[in-house]
PDB file of N, CA and C in Angstrom:
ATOM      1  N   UNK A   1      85.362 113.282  88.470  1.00  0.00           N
ATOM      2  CA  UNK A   1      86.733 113.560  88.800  1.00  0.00           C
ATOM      3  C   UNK A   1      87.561 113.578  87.516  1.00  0.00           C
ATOM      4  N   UNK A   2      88.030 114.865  87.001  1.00  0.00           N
ATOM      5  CA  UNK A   2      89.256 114.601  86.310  1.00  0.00           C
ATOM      6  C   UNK A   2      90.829 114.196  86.913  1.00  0.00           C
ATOM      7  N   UNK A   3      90.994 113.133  86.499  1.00  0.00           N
ATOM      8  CA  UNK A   3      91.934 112.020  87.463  1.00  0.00           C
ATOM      9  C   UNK A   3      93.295 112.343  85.916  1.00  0.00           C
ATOM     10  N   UNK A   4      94.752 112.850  86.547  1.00  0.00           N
ATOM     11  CA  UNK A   4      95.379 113.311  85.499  1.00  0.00           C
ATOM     12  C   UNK A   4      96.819 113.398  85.698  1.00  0.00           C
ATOM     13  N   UNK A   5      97.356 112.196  85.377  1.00  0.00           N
ATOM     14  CA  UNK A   5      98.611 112.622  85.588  1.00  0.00           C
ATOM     15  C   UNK A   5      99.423 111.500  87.020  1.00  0.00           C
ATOM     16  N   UNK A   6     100.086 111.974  88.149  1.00  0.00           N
ATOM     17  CA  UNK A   6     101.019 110.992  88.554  1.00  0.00           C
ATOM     18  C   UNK A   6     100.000 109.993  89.644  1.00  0.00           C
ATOM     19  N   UNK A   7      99.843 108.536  89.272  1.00  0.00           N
ATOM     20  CA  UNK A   7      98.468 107.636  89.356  1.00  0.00           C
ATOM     21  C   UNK A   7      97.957 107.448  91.156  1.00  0.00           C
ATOM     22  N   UNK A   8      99.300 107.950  91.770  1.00  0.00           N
ATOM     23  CA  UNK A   8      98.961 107.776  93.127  1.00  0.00           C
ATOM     24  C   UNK A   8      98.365 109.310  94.056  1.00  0.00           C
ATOM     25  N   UNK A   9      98.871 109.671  93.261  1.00  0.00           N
ATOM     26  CA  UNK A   9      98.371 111.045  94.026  1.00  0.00           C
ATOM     27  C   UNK A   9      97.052 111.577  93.361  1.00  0.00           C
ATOM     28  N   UNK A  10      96.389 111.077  92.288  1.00  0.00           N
ATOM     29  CA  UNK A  10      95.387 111.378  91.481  1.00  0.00           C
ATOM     30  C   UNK A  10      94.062 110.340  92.083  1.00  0.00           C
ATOM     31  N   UNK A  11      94.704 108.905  92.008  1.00  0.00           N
ATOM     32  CA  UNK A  11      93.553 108.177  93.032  1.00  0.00           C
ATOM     33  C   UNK A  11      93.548 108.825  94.397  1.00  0.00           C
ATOM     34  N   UNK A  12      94.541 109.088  95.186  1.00  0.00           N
ATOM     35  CA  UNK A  12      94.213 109.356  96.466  1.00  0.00           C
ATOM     36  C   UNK A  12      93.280 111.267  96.626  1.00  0.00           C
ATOM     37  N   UNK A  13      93.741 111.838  95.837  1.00  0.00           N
ATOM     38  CA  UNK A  13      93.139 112.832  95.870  1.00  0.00           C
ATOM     39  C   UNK A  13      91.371 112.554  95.267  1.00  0.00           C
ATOM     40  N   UNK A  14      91.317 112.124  94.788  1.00  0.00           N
ATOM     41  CA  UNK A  14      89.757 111.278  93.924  1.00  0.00           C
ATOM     42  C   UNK A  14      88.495 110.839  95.189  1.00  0.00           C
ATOM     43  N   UNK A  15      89.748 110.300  95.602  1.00  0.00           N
ATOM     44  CA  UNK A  15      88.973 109.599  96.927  1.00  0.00           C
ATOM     45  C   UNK A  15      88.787 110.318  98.075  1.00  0.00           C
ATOM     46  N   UNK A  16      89.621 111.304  98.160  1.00  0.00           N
ATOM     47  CA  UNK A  16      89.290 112.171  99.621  1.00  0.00           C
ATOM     48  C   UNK A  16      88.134 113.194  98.284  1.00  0.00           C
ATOM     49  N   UNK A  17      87.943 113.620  97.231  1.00  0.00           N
ATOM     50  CA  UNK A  17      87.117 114.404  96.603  1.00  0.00           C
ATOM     51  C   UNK A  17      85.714 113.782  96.503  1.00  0.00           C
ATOM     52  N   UNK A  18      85.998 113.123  96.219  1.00  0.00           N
ATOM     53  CA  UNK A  18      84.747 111.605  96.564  1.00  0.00           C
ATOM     54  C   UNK A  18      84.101 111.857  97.290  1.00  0.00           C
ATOM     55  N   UNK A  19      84.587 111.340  98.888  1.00  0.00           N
ATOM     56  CA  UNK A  19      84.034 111.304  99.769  1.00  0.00           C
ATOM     57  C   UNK A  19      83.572 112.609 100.343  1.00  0.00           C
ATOM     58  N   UNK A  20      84.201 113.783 100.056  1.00  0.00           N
ATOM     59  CA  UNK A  20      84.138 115.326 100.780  1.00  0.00           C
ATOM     60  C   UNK A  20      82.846 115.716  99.854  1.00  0.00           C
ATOM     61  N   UNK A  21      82.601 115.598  98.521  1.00  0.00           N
ATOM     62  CA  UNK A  21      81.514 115.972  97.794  1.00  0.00           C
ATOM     63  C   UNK A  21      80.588 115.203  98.164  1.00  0.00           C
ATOM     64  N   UNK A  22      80.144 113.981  97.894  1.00  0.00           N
ATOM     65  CA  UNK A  22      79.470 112.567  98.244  1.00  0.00           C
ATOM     66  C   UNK A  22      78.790 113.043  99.350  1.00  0.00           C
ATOM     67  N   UNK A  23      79.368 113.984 100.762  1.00  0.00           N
ATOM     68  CA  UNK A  23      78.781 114.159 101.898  1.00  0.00           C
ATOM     69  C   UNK A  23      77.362 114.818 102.008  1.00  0.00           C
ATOM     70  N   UNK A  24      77.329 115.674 100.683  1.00  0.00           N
ATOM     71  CA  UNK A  24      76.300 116.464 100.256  1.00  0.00           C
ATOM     72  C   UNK A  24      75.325 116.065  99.701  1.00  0.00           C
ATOM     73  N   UNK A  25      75.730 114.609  99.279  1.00  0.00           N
ATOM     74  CA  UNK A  25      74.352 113.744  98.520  1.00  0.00           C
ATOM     75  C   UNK A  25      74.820 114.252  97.019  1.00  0.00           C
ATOM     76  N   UNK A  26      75.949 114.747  96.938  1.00  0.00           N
ATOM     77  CA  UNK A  26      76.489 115.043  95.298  1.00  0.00           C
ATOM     78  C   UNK A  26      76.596 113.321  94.769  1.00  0.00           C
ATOM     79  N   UNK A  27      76.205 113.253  93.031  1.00  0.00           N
ATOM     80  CA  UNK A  27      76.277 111.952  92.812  1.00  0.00           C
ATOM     81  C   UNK A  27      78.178 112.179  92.176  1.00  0.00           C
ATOM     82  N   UNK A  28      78.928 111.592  92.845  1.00  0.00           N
ATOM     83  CA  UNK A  28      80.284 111.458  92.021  1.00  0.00           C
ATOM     84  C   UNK A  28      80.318 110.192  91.464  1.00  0.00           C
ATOM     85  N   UNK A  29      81.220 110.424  90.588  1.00  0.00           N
ATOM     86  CA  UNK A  29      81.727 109.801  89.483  1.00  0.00           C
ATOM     87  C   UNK A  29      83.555 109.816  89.506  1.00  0.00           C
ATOM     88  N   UNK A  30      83.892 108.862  89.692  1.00  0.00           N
ATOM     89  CA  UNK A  30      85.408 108.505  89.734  1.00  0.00           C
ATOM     90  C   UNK A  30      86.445 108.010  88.485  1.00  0.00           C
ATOM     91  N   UNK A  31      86.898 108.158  87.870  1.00  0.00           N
ATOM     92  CA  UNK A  31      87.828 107.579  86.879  1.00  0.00           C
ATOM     93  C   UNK A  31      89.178 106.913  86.636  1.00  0.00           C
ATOM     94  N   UNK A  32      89.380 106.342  85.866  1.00  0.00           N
ATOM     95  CA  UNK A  32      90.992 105.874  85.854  1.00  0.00           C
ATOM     96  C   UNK A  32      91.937 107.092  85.832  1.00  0.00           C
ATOM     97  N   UNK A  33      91.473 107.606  84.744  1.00  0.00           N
ATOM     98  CA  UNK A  33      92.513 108.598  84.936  1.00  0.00           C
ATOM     99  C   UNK A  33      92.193 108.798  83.052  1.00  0.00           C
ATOM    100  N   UNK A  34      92.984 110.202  82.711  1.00  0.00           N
ATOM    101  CA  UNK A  34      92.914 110.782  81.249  1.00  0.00           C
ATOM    102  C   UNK A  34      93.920 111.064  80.799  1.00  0.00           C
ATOM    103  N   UNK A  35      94.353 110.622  79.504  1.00  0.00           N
ATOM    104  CA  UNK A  35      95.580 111.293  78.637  1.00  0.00           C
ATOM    105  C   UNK A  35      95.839 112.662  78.992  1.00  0.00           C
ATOM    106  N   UNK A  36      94.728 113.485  78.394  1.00  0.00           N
ATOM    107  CA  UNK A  36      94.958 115.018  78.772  1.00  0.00           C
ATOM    108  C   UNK A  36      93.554 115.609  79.631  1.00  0.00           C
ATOM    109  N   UNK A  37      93.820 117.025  79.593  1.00  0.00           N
ATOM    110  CA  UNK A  37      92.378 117.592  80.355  1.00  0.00           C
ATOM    111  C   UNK A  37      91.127 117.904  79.417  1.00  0.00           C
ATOM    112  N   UNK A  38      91.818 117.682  78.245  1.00  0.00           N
ATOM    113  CA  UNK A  38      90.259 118.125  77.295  1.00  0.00           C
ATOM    114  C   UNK A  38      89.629 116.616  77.287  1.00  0.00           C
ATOM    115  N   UNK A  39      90.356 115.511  77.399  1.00  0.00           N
ATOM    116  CA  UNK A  39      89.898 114.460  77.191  1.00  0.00           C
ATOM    117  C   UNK A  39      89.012 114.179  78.531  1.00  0.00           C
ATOM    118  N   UNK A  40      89.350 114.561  79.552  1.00  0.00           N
ATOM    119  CA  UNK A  40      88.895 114.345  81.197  1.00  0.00           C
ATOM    120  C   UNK A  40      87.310 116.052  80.574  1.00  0.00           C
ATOM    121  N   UNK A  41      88.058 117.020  80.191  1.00  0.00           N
ATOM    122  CA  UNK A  41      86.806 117.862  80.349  1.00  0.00           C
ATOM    123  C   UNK A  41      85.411 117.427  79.627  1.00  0.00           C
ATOM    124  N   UNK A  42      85.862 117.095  78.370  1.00  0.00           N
ATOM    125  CA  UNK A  42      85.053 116.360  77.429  1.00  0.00           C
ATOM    126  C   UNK A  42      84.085 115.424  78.028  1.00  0.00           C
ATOM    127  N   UNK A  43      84.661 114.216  78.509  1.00  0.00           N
ATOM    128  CA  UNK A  43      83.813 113.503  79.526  1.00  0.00           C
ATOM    129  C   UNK A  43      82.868 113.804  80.492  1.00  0.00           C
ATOM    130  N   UNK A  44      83.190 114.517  81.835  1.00  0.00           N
ATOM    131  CA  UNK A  44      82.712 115.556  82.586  1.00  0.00           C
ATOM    132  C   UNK A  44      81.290 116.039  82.066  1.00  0.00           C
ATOM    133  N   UNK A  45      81.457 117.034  80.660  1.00  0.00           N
ATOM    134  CA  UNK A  45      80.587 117.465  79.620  1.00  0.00           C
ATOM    135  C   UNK A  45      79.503 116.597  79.321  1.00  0.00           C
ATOM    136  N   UNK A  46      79.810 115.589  78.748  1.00  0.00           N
ATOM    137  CA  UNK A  46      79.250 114.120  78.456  1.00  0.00           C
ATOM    138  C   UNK A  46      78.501 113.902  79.242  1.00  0.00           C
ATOM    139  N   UNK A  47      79.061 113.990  80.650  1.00  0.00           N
ATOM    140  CA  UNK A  47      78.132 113.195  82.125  1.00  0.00           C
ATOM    141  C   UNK A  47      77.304 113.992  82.552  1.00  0.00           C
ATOM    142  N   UNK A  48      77.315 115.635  81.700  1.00  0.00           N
ATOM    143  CA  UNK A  48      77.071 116.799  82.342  1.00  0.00           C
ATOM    144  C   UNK A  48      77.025 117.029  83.822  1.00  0.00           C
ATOM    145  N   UNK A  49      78.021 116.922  84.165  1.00  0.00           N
ATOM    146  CA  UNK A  49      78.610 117.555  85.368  1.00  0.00           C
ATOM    147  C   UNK A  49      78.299 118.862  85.786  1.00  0.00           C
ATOM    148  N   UNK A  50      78.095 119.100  86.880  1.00  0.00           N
ATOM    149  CA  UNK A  50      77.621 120.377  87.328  1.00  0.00           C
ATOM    150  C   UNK A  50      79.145 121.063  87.897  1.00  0.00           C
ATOM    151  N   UNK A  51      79.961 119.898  88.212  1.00  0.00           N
ATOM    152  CA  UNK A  51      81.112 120.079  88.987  1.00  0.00           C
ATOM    153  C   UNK A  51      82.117 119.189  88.533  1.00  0.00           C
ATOM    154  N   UNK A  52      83.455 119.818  88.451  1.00  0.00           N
ATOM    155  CA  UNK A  52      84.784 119.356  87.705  1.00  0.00           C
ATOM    156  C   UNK A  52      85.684 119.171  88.084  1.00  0.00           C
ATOM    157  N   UNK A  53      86.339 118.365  89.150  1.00  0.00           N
ATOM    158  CA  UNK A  53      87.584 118.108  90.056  1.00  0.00           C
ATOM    159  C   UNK A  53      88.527 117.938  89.615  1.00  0.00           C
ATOM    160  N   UNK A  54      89.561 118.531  89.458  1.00  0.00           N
ATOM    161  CA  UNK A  54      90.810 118.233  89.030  1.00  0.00           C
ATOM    162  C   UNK A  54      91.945 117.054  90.261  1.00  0.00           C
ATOM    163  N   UNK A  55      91.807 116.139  89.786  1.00  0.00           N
ATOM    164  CA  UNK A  55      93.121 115.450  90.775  1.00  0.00           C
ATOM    165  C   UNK A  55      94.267 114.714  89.758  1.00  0.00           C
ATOM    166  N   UNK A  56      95.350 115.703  90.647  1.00  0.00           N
ATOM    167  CA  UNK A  56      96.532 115.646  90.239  1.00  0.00           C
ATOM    168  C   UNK A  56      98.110 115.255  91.436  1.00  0.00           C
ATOM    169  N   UNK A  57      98.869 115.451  90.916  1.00  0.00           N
ATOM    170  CA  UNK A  57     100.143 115.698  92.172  1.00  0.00           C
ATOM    171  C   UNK A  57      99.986 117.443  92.381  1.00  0.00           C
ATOM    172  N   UNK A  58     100.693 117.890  93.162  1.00  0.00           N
ATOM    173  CA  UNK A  58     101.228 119.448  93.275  1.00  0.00           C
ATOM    174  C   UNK A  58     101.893 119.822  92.069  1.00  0.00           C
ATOM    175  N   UNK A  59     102.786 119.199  91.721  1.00  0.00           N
ATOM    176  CA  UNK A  59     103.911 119.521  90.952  1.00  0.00           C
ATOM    177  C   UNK A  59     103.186 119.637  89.408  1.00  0.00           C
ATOM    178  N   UNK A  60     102.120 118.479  89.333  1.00  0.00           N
ATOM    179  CA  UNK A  60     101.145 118.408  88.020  1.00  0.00           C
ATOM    180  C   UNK A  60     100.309 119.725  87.976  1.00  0.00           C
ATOM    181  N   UNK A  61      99.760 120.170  88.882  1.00  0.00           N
ATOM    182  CA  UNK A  61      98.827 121.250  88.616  1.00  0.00           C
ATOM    183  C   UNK A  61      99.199 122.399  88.252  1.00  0.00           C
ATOM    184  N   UNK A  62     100.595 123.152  87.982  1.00  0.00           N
ATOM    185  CA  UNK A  62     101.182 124.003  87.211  1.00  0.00           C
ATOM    186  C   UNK A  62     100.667 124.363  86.121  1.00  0.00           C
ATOM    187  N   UNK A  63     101.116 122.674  85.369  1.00  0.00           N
ATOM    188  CA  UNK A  63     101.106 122.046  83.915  1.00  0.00           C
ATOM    189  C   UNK A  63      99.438 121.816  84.015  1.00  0.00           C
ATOM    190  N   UNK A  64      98.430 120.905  84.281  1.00  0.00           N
ATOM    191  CA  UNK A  64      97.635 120.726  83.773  1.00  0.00           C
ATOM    192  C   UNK A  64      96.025 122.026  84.699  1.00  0.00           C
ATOM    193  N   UNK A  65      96.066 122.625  85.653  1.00  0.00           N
ATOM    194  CA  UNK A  65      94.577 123.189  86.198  1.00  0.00           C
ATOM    195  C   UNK A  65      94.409 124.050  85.174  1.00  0.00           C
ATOM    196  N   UNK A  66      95.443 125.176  84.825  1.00  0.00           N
ATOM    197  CA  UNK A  66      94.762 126.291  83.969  1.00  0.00           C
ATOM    198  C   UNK A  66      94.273 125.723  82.560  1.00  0.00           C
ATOM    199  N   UNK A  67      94.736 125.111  82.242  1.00  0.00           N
ATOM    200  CA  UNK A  67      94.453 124.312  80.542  1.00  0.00           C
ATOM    201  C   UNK A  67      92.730 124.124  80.863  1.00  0.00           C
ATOM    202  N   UNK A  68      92.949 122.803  82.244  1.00  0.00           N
ATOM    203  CA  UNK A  68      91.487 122.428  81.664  1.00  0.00           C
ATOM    204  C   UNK A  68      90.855 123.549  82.658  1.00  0.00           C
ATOM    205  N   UNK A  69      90.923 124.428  83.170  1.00  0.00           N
ATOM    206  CA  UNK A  69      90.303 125.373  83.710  1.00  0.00           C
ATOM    207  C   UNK A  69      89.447 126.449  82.257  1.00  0.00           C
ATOM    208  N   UNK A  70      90.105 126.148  81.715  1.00  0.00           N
ATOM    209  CA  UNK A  70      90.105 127.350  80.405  1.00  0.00           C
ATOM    210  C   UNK A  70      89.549 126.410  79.137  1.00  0.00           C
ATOM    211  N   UNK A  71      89.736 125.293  79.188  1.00  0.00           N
ATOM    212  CA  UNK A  71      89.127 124.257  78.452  1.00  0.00           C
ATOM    213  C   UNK A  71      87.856 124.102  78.880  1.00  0.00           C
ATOM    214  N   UNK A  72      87.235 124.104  80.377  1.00  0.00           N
ATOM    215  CA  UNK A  72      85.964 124.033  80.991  1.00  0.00           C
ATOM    216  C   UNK A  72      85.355 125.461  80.581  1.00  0.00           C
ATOM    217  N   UNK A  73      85.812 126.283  80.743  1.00  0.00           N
ATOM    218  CA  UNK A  73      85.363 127.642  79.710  1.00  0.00           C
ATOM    219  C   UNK A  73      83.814 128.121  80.801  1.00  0.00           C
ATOM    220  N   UNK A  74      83.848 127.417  81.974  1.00  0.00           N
ATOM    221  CA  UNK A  74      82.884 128.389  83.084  1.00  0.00           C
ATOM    222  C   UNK A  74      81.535 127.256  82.872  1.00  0.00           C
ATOM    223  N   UNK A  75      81.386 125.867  81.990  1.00  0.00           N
ATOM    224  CA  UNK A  75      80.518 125.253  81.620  1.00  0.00           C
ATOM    225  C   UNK A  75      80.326 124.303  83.062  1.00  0.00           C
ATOM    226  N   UNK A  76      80.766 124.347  84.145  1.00  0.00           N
ATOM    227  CA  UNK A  76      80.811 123.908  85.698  1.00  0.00           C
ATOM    228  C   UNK A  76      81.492 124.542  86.859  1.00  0.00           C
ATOM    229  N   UNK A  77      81.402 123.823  87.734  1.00  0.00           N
ATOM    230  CA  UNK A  77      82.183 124.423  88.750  1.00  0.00           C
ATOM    231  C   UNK A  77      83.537 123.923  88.413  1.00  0.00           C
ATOM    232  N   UNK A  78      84.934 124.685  89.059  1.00  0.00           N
ATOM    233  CA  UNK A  78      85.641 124.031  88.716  1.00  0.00           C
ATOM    234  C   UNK A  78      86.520 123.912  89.835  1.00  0.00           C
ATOM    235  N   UNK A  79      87.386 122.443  90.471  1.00  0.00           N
ATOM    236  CA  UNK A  79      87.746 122.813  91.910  1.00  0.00           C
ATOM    237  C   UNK A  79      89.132 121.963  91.498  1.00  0.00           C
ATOM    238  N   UNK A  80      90.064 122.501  92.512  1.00  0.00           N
ATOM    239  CA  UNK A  80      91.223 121.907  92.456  1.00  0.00           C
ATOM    240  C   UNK A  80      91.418 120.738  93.551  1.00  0.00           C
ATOM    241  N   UNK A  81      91.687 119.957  93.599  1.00  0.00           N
ATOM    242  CA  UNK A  81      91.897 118.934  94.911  1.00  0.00           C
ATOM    243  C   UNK A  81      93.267 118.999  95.670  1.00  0.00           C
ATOM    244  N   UNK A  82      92.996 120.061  96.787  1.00  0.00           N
ATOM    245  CA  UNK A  82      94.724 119.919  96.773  1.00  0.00           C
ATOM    246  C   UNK A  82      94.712 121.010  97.588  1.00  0.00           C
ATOM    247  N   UNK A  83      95.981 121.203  98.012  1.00  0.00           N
ATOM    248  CA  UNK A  83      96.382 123.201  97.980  1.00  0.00           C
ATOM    249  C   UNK A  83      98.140 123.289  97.806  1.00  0.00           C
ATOM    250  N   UNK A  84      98.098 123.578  96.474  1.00  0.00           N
ATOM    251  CA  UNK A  84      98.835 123.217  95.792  1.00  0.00           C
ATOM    252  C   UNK A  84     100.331 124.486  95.987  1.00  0.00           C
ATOM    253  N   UNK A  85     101.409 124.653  95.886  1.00  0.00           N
ATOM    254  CA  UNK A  85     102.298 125.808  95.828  1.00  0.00           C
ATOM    255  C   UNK A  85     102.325 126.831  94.829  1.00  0.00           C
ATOM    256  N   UNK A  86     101.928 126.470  93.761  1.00  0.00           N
ATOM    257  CA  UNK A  86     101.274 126.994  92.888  1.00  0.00           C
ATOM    258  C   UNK A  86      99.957 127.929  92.645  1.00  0.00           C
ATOM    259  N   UNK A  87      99.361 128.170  94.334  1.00  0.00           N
ATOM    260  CA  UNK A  87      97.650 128.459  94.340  1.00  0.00           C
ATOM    261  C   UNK A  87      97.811 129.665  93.894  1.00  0.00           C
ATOM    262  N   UNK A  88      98.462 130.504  93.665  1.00  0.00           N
ATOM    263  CA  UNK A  88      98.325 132.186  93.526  1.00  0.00           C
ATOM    264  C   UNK A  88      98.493 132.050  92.319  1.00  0.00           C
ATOM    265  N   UNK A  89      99.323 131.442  91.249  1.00  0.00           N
ATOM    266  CA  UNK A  89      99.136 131.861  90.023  1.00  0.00           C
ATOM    267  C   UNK A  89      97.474 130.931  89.397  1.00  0.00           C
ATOM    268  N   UNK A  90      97.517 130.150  90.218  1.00  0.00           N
ATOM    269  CA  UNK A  90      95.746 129.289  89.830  1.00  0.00           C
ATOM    270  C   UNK A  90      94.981 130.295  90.053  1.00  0.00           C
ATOM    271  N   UNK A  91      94.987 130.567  91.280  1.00  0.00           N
ATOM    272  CA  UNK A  91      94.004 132.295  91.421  1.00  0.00           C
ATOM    273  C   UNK A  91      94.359 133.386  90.516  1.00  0.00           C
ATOM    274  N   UNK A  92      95.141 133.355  90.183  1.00  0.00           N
ATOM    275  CA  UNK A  92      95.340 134.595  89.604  1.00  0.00           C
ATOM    276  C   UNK A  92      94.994 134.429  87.379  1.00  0.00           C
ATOM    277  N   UNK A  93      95.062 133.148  87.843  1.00  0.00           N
ATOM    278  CA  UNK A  93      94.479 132.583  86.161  1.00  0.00           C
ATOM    279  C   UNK A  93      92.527 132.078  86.335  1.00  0.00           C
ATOM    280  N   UNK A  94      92.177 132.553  87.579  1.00  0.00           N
ATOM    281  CA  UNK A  94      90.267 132.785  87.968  1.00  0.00           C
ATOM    282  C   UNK A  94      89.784 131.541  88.630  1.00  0.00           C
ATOM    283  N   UNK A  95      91.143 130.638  89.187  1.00  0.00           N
ATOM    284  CA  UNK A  95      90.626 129.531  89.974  1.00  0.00           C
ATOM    285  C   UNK A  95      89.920 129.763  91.110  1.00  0.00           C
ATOM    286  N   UNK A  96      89.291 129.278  91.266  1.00  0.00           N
ATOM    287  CA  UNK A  96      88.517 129.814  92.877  1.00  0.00           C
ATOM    288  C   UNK A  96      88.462 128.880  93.862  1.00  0.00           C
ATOM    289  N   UNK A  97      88.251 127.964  93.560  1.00  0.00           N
ATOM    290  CA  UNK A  97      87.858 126.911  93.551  1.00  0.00           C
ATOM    291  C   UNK A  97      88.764 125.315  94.401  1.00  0.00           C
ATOM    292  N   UNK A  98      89.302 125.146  95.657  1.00  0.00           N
ATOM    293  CA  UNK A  98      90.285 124.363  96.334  1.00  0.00           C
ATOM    294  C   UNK A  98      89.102 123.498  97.277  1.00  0.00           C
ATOM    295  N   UNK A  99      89.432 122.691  97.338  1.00  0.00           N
ATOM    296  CA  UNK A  99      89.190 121.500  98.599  1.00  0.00           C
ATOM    297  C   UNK A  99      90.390 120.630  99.153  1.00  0.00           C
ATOM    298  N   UNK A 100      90.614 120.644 100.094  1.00  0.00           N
ATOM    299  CA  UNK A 100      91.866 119.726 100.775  1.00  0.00           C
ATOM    300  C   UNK A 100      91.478 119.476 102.712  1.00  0.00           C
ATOM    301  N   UNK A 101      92.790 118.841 103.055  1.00  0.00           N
ATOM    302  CA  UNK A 101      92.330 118.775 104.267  1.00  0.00           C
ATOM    303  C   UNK A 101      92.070 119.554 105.047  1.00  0.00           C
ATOM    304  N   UNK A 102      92.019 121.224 104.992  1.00  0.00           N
ATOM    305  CA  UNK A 102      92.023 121.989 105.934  1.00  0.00           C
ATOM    306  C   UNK A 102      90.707 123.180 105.505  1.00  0.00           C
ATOM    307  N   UNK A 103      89.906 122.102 104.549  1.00  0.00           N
ATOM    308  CA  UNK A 103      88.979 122.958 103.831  1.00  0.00           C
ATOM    309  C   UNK A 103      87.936 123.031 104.797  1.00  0.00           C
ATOM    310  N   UNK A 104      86.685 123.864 105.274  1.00  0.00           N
ATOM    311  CA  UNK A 104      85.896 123.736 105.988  1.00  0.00           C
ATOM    312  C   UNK A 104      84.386 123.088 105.022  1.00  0.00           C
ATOM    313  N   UNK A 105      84.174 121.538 105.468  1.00  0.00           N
ATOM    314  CA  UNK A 105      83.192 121.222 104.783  1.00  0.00           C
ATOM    315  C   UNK A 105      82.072 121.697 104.265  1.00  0.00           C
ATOM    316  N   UNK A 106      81.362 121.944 105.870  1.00  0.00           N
ATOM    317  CA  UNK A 106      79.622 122.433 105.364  1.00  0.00           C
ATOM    318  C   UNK A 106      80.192 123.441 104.838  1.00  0.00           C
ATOM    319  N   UNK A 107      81.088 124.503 104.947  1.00  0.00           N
ATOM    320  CA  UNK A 107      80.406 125.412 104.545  1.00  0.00           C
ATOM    321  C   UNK A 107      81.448 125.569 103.171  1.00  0.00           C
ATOM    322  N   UNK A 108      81.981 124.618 102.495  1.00  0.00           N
ATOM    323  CA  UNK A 108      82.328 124.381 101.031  1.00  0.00           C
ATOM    324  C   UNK A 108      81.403 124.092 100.397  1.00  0.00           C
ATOM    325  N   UNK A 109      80.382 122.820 101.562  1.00  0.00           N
ATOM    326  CA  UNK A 109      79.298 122.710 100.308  1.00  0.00           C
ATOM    327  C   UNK A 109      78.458 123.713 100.487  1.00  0.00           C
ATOM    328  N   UNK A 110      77.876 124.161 101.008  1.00  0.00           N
ATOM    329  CA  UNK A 110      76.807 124.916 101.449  1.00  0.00           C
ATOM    330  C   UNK A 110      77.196 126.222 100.259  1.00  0.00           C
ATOM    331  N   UNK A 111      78.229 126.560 100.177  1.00  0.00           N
ATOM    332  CA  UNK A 111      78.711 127.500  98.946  1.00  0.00           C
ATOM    333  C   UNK A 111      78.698 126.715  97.483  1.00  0.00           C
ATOM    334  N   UNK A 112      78.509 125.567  97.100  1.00  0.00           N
ATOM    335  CA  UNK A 112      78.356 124.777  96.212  1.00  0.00           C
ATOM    336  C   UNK A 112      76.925 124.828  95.912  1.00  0.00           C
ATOM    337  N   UNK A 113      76.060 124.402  97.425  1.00  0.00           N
ATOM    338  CA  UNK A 113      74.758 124.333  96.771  1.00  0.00           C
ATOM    339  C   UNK A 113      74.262 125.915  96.477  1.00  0.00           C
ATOM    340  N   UNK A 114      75.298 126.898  96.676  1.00  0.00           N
ATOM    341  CA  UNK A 114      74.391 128.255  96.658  1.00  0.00           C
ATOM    342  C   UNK A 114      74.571 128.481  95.077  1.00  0.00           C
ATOM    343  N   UNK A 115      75.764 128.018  94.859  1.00  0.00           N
ATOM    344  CA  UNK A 115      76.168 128.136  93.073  1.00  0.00           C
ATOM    345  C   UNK A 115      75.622 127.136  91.810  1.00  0.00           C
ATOM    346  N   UNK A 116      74.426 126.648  93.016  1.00  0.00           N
ATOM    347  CA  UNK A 116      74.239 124.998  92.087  1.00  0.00           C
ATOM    348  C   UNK A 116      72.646 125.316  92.003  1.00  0.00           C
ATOM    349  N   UNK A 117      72.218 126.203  92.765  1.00  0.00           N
ATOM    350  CA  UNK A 117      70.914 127.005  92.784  1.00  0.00           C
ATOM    351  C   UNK A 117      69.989 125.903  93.706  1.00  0.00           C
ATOM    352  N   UNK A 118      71.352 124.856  94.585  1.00  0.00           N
ATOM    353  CA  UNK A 118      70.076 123.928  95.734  1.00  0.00           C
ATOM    354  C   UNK A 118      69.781 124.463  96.884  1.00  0.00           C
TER     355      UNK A 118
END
């Protein structure tokens, strides 16, 4: 989880990302949280992550998805936690990538494991 920015909406989004990935037998990894997104991508990298969660507020993901979207440079998956007001210019900067409450599970992961080659 890149955990980034305002501390309550970044744990709570972590934890519903957690648990929604986790369902798949994905191993997650949770954090305090990161100065910036290269510092959160960097890590990720480190853990070699197959997959890169951004959790933020709404209002944060303006300012921080495309950075580390473009900082991740296609080296994982990359998903937003959220569905943010902002989603069309995220799509439109090659995000693809959302999970929130109205996401349809299996078949989020089931599109995960098709991109993950399981």
């Amino acid at each position: 989880m890149l955990t980034i920015g305002n501390l309550a909406m970044r744990q709570a989004r972590a934890q519903f990302s957690c648990n929604f990935l986790a369902a798949a037998g994905y191993k997650v990894m949770d954090n305090l949280g990161f100065k910036t997104v290269e510092e959160g991508v960097d890590a990720a990298l480190e853990a070699n992550a197959d997959i890169v969660v951004i959790c933020s507020s709404d209002d944060e993901y303006a300012e921080y998805a495309i950075p580390a979207f473009q900082y991740l440079n296609g080296r994982a998956i990359f998903i937003v936690a959220g569905a943010p007001a902002c989603s069309e210019d995220l799509k439109a900067a090659g995000i693809e990538n959302f999970i929130h409450v109205k996401s349809n599970q299996l078949e989020t992961l089931k599109a995960y494991n098709a991109k993950l080659g399981i």
